[in-house]
PDB file of N, CA and C in Angstrom:
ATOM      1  N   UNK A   1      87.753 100.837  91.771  1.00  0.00           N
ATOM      2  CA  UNK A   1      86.986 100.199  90.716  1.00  0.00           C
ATOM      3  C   UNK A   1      87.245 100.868  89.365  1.00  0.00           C
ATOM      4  N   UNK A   2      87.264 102.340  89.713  1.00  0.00           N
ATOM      5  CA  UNK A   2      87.870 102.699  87.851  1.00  0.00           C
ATOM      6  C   UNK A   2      89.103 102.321  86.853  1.00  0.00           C
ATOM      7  N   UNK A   3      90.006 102.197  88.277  1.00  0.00           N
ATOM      8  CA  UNK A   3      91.402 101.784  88.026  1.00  0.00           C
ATOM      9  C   UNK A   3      91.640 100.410  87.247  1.00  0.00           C
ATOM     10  N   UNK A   4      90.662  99.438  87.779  1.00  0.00           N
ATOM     11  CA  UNK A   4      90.223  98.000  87.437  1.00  0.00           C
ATOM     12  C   UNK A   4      89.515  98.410  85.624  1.00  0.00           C
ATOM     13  N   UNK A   5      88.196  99.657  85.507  1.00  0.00           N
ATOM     14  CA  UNK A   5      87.754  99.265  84.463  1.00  0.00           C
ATOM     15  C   UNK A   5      88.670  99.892  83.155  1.00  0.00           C
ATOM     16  N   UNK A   6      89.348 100.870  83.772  1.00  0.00           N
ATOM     17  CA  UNK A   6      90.721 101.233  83.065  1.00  0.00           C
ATOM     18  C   UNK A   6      91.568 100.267  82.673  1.00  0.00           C
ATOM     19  N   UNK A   7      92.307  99.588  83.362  1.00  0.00           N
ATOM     20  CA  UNK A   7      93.223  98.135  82.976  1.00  0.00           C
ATOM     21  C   UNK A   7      92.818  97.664  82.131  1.00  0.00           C
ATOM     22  N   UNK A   8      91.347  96.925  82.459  1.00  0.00           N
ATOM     23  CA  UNK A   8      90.608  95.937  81.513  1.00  0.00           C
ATOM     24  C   UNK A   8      90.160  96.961  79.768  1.00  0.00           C
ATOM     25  N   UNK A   9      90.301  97.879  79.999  1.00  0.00           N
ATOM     26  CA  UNK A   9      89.935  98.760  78.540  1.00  0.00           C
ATOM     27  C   UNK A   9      91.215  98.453  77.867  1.00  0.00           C
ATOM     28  N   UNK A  10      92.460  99.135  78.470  1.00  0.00           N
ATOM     29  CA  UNK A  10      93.343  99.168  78.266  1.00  0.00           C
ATOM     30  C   UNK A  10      94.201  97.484  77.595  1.00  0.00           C
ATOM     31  N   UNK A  11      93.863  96.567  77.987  1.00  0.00           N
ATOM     32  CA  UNK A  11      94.152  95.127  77.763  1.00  0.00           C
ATOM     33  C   UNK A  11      93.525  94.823  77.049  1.00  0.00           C
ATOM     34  N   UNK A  12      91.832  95.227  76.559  1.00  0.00           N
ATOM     35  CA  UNK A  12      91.201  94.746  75.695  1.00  0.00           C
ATOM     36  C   UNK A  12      91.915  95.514  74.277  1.00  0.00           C
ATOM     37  N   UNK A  13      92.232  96.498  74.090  1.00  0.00           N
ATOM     38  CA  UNK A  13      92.743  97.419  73.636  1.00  0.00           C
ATOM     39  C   UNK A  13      94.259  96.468  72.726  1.00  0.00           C
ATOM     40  N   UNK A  14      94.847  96.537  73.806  1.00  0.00           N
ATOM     41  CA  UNK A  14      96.114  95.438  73.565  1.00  0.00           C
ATOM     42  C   UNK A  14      95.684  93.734  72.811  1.00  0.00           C
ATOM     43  N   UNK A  15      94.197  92.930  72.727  1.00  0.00           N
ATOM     44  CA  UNK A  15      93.960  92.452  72.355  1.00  0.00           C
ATOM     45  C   UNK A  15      93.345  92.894  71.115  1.00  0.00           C
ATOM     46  N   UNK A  16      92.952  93.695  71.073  1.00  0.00           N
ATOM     47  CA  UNK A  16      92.417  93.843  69.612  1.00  0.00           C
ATOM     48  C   UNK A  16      93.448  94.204  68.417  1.00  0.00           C
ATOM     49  N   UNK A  17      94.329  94.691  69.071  1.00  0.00           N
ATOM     50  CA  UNK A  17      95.634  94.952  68.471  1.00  0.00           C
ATOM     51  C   UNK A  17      96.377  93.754  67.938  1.00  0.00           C
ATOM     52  N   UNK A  18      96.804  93.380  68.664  1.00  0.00           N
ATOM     53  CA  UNK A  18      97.257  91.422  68.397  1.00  0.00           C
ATOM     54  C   UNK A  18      96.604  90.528  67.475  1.00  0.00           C
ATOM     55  N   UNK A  19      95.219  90.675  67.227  1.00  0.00           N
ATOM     56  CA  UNK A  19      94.185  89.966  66.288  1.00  0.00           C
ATOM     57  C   UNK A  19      94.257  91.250  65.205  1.00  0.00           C
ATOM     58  N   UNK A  20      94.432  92.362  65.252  1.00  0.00           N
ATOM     59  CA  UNK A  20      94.342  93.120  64.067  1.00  0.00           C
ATOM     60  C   UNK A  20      95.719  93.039  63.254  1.00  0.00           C
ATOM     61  N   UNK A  21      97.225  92.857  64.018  1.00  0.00           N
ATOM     62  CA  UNK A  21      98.214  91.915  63.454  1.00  0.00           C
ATOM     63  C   UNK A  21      97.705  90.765  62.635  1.00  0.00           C
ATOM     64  N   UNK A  22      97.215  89.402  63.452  1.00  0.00           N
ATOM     65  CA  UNK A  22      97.323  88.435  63.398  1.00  0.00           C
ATOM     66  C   UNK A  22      96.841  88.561  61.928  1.00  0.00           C
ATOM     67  N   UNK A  23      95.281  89.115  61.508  1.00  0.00           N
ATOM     68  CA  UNK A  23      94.889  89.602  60.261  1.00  0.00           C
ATOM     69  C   UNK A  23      95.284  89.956  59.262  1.00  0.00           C
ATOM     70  N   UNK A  24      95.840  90.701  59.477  1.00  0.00           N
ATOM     71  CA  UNK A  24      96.797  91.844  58.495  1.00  0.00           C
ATOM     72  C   UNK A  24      98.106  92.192  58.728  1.00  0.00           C
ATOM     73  N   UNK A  25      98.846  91.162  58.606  1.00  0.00           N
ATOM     74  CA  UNK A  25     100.743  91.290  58.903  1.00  0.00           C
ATOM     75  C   UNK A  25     100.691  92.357  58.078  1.00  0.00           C
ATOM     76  N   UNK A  26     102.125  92.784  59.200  1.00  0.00           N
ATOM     77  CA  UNK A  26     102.491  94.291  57.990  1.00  0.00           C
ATOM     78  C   UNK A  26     103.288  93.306  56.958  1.00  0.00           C
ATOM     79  N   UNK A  27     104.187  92.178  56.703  1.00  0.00           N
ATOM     80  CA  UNK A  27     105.148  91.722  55.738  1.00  0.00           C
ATOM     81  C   UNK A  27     103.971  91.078  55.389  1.00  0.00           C
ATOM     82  N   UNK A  28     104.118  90.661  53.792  1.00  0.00           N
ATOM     83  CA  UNK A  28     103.560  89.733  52.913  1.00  0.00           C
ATOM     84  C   UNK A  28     104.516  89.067  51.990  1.00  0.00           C
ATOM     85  N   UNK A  29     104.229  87.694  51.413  1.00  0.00           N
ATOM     86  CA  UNK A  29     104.798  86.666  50.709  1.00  0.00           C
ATOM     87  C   UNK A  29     104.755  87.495  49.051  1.00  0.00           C
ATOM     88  N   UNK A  30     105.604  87.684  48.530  1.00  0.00           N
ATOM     89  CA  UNK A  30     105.176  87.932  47.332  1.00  0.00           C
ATOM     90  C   UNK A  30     104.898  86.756  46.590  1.00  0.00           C
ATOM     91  N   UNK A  31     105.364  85.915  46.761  1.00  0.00           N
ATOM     92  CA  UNK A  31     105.736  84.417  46.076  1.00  0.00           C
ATOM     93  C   UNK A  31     106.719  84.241  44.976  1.00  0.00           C
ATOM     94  N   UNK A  32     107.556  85.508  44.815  1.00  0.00           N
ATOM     95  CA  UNK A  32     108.753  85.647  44.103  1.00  0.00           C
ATOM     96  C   UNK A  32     110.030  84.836  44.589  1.00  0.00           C
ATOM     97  N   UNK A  33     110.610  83.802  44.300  1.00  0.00           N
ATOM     98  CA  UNK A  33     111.226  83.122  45.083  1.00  0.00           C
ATOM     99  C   UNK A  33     112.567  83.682  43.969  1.00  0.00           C
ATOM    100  N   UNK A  34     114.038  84.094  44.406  1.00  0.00           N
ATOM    101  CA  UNK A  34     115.254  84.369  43.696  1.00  0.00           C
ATOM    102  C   UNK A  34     116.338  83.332  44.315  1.00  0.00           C
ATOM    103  N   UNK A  35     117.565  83.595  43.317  1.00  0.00           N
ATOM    104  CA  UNK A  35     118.293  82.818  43.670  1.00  0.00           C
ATOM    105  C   UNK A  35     119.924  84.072  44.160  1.00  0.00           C
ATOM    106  N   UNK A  36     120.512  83.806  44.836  1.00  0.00           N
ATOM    107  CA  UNK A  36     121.761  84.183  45.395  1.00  0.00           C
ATOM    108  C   UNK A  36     123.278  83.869  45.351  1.00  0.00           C
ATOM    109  N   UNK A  37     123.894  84.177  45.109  1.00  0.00           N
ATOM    110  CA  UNK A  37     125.342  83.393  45.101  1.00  0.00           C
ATOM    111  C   UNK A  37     125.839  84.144  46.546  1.00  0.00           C
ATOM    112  N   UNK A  38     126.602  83.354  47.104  1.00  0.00           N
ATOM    113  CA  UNK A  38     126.967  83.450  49.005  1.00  0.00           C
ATOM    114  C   UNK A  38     128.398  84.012  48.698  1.00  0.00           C
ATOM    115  N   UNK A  39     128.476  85.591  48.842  1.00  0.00           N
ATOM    116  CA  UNK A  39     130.225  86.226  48.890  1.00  0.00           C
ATOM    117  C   UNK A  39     130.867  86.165  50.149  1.00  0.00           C
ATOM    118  N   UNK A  40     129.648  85.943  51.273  1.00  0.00           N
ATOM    119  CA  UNK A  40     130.461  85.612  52.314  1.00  0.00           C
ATOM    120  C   UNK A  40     129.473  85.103  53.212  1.00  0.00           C
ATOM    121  N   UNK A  41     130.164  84.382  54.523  1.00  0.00           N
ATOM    122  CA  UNK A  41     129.680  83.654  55.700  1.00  0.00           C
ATOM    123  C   UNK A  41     130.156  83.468  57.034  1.00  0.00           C
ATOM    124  N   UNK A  42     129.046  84.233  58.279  1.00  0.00           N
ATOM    125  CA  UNK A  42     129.845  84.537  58.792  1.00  0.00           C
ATOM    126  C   UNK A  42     129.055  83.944  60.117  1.00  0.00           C
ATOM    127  N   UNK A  43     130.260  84.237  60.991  1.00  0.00           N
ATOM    128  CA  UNK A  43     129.080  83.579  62.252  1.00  0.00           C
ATOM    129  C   UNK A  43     129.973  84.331  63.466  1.00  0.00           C
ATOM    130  N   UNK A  44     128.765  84.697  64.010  1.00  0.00           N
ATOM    131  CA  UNK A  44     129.086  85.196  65.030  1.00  0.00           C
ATOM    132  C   UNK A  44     128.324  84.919  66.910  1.00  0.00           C
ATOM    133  N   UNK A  45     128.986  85.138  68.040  1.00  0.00           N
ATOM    134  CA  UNK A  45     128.514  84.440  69.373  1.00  0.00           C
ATOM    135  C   UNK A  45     128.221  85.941  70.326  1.00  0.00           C
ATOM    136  N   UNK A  46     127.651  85.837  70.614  1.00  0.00           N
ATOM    137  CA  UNK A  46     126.535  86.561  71.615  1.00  0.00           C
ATOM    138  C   UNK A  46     125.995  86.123  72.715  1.00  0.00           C
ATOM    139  N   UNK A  47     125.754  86.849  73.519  1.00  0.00           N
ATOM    140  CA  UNK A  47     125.700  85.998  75.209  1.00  0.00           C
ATOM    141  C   UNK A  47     124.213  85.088  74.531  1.00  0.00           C
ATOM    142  N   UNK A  48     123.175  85.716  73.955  1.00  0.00           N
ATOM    143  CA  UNK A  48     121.937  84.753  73.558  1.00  0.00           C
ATOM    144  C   UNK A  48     122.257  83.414  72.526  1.00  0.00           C
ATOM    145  N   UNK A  49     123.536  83.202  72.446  1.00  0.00           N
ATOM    146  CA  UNK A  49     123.896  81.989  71.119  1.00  0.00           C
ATOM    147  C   UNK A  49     124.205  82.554  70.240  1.00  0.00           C
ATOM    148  N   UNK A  50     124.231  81.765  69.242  1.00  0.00           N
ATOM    149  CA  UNK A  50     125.163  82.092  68.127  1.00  0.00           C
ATOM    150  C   UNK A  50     124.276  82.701  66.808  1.00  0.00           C
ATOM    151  N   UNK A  51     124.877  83.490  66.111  1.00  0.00           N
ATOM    152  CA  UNK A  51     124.368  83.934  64.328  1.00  0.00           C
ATOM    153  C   UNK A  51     124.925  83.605  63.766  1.00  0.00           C
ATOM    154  N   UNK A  52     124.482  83.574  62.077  1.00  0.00           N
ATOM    155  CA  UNK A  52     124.885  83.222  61.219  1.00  0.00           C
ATOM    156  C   UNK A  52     124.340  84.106  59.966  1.00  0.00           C
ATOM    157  N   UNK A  53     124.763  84.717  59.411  1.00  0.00           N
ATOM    158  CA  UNK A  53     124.849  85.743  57.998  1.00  0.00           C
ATOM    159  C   UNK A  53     125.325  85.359  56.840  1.00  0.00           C
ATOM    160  N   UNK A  54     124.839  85.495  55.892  1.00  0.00           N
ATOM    161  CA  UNK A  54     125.069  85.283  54.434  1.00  0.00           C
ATOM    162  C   UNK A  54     125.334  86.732  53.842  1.00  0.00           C
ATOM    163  N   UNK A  55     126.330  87.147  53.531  1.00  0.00           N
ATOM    164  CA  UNK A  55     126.298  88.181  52.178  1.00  0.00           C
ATOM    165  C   UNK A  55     126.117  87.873  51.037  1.00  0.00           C
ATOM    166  N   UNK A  56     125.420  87.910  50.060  1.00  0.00           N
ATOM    167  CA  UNK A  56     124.926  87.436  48.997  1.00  0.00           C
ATOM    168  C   UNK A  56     124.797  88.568  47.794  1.00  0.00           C
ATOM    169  N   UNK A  57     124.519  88.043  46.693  1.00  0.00           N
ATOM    170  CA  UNK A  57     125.154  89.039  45.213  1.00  0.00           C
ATOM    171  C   UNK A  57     123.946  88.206  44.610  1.00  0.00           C
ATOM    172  N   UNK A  58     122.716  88.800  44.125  1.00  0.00           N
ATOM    173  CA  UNK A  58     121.732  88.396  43.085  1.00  0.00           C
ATOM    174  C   UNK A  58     122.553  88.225  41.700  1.00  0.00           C
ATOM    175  N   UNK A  59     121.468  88.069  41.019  1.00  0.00           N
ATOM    176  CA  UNK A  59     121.854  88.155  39.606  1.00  0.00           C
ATOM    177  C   UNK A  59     121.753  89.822  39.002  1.00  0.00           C
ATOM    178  N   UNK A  60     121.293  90.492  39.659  1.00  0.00           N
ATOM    179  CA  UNK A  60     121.392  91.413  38.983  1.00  0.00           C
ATOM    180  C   UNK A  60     122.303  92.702  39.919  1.00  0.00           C
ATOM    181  N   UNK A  61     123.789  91.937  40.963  1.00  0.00           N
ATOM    182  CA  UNK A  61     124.314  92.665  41.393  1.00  0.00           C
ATOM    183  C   UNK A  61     123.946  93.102  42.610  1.00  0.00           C
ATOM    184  N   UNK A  62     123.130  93.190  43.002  1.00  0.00           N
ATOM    185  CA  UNK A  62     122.299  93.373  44.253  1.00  0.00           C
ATOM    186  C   UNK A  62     123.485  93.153  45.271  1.00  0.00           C
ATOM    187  N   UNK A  63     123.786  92.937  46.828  1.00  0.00           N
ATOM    188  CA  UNK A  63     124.374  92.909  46.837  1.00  0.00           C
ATOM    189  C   UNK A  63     123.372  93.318  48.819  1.00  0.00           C
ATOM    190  N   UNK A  64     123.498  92.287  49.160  1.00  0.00           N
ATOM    191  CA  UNK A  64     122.508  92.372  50.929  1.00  0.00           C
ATOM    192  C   UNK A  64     122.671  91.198  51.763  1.00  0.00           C
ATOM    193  N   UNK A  65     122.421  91.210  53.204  1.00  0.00           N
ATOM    194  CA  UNK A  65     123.078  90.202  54.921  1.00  0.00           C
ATOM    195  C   UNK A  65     121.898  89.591  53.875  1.00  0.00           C
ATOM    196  N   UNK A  66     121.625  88.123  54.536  1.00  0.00           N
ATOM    197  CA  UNK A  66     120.366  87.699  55.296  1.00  0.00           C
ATOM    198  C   UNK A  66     120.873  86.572  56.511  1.00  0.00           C
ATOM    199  N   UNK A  67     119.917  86.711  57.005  1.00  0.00           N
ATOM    200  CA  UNK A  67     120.348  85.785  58.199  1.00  0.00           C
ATOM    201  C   UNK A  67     120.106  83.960  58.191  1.00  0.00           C
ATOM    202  N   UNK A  68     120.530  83.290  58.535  1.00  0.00           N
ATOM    203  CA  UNK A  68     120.554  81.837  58.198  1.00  0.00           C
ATOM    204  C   UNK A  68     120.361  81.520  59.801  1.00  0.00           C
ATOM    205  N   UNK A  69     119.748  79.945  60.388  1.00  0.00           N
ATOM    206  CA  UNK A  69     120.300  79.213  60.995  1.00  0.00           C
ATOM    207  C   UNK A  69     121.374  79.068  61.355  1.00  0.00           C
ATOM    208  N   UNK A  70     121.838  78.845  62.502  1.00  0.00           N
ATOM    209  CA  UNK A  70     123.168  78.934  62.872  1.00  0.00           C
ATOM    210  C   UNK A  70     123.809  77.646  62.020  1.00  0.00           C
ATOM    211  N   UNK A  71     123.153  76.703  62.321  1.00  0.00           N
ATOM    212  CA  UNK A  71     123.877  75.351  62.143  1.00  0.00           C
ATOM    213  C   UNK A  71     123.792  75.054  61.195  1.00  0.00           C
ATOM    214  N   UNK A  72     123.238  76.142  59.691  1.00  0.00           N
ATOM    215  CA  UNK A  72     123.379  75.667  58.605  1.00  0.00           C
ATOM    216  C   UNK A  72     124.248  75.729  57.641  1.00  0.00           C
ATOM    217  N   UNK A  73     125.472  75.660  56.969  1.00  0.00           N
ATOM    218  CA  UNK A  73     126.485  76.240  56.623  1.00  0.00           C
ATOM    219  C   UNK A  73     126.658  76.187  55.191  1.00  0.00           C
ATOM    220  N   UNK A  74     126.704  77.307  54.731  1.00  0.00           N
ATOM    221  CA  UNK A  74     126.764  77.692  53.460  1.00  0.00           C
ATOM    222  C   UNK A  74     127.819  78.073  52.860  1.00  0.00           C
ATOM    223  N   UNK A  75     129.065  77.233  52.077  1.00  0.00           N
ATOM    224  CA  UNK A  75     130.170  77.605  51.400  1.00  0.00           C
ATOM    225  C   UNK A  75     129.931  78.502  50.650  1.00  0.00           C
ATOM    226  N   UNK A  76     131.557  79.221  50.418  1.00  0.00           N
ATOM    227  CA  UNK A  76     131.126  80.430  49.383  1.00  0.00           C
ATOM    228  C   UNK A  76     130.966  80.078  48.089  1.00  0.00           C
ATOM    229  N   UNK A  77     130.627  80.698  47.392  1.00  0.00           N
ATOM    230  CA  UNK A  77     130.196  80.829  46.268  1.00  0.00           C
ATOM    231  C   UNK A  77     129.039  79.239  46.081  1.00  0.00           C
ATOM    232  N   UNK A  78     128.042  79.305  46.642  1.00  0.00           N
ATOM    233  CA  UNK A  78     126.863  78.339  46.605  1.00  0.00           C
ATOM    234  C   UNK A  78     126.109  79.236  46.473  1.00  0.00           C
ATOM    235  N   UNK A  79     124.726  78.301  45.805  1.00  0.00           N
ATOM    236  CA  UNK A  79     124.159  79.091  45.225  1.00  0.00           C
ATOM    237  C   UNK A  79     122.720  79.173  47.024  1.00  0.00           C
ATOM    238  N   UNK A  80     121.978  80.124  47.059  1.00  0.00           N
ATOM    239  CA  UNK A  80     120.841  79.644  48.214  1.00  0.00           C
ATOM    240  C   UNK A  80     119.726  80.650  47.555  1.00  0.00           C
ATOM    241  N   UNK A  81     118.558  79.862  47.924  1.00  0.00           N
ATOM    242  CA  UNK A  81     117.316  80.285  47.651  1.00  0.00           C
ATOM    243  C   UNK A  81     116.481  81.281  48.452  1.00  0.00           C
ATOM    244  N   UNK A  82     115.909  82.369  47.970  1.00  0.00           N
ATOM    245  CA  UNK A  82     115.450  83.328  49.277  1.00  0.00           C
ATOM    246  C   UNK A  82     114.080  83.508  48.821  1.00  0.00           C
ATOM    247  N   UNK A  83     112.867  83.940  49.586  1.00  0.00           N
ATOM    248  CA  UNK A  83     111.497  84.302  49.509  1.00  0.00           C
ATOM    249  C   UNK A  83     111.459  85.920  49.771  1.00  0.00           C
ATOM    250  N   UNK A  84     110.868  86.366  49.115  1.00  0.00           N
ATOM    251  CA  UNK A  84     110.717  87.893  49.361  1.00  0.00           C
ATOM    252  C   UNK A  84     109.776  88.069  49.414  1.00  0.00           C
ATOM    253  N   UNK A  85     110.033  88.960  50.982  1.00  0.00           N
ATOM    254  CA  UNK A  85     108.669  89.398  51.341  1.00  0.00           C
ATOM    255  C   UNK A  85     108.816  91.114  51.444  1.00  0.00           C
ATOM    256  N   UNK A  86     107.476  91.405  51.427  1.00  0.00           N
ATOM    257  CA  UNK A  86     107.505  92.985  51.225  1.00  0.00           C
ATOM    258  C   UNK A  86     106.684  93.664  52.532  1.00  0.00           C
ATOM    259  N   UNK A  87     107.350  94.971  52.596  1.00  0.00           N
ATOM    260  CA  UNK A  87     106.875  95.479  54.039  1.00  0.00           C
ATOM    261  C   UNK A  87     105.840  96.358  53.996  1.00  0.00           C
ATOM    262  N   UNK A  88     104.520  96.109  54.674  1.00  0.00           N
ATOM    263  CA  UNK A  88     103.143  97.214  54.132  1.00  0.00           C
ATOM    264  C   UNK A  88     103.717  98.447  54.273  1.00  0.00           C
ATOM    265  N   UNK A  89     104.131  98.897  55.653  1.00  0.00           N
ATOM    266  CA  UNK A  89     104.543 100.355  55.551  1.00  0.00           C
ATOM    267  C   UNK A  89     105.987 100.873  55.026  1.00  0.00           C
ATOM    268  N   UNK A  90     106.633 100.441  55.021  1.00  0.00           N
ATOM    269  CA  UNK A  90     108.059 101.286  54.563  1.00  0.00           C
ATOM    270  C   UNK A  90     108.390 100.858  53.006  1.00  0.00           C
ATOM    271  N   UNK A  91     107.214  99.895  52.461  1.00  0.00           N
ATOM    272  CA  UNK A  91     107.167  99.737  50.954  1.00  0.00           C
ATOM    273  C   UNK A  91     108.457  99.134  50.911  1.00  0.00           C
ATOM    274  N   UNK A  92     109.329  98.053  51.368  1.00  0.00           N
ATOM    275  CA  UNK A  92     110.615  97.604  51.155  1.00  0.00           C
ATOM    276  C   UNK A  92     110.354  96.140  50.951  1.00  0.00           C
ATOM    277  N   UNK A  93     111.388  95.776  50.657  1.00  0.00           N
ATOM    278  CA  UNK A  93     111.581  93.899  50.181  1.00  0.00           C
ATOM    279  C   UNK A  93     112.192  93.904  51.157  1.00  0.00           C
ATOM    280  N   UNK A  94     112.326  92.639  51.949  1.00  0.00           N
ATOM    281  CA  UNK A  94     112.925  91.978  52.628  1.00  0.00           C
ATOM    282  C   UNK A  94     113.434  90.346  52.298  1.00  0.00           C
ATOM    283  N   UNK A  95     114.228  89.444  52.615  1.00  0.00           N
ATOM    284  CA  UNK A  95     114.234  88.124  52.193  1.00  0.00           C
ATOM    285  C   UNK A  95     114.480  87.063  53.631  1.00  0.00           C
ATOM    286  N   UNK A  96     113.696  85.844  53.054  1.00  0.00           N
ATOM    287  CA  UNK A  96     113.539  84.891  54.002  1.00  0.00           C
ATOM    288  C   UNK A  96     114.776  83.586  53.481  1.00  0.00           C
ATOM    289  N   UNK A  97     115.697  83.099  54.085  1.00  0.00           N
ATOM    290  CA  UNK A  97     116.562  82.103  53.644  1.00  0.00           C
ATOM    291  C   UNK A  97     115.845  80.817  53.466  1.00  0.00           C
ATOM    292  N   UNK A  98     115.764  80.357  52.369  1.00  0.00           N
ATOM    293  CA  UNK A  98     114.700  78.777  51.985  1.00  0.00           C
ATOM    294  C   UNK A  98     115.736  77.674  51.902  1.00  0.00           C
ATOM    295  N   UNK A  99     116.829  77.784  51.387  1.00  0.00           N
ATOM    296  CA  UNK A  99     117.675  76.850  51.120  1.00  0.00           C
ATOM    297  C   UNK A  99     119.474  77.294  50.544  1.00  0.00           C
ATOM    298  N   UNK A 100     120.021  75.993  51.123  1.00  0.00           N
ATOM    299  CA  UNK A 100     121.535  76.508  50.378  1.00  0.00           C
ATOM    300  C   UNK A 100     121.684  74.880  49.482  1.00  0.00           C
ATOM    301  N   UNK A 101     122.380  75.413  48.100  1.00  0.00           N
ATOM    302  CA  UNK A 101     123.175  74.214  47.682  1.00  0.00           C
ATOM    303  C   UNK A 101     124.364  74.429  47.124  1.00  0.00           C
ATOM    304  N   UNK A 102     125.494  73.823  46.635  1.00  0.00           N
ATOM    305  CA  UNK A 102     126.261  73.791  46.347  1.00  0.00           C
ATOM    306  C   UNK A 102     126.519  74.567  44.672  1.00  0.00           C
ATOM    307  N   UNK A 103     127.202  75.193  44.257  1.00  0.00           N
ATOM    308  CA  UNK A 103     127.314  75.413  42.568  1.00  0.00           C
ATOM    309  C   UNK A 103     127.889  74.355  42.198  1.00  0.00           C
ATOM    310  N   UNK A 104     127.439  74.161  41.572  1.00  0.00           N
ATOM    311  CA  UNK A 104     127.701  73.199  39.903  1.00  0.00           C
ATOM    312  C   UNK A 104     129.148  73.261  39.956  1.00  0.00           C
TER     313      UNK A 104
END
């Protein structure tokens, strides 16, 4: 019987955890939305399916992967839209892929 009220502590434990996520993501939306030019595109196969990577160059040189949809394909030098989100603990930006279009 202790073993039982142990588990159940232990699981409730694991639930409160999950709702204290669900609450308070460590990433947040800044609502800073930037734009990217695509230096490269790449795709790659893995026993789980396939990836797809963007290397990308901001406007101000920047210069970072993000990951895309496989099946979405982004020529080089197009321009694509990213969301940045920021990480509570390691204080970093991260980016979410929103869109690709073509340059002008």
């Amino acid at each position: 019987m202790k073993q039982l009220k142990i588990g159940l502590f232990i699981l409730m434990c694991g639930v409160g955890v999950l709702l204290a996520l669900t609450y308070f993501p460590l990433t947040s939306e800044t609502g800073q939305r930037i734009q990217a030019k695509v230096i490269s595109n790449t795709l790659t196969q893995s026993l789980d399916g396939h990836r797809r990577y963007l290397t990308v160059q901001t406007e101000d040189d920047q210069v970072f992967r993000v990951s895309i949809p496989p099946t979405t394909d982004c020529p080089l030098d197009s321009v694509v839209a990213l969301d940045t989100l920021n990480n509570q603990i390691a204080a970093q930006s991260s980016y979410q892929f929103i869109h690709c279009r073509t340059a002008p």
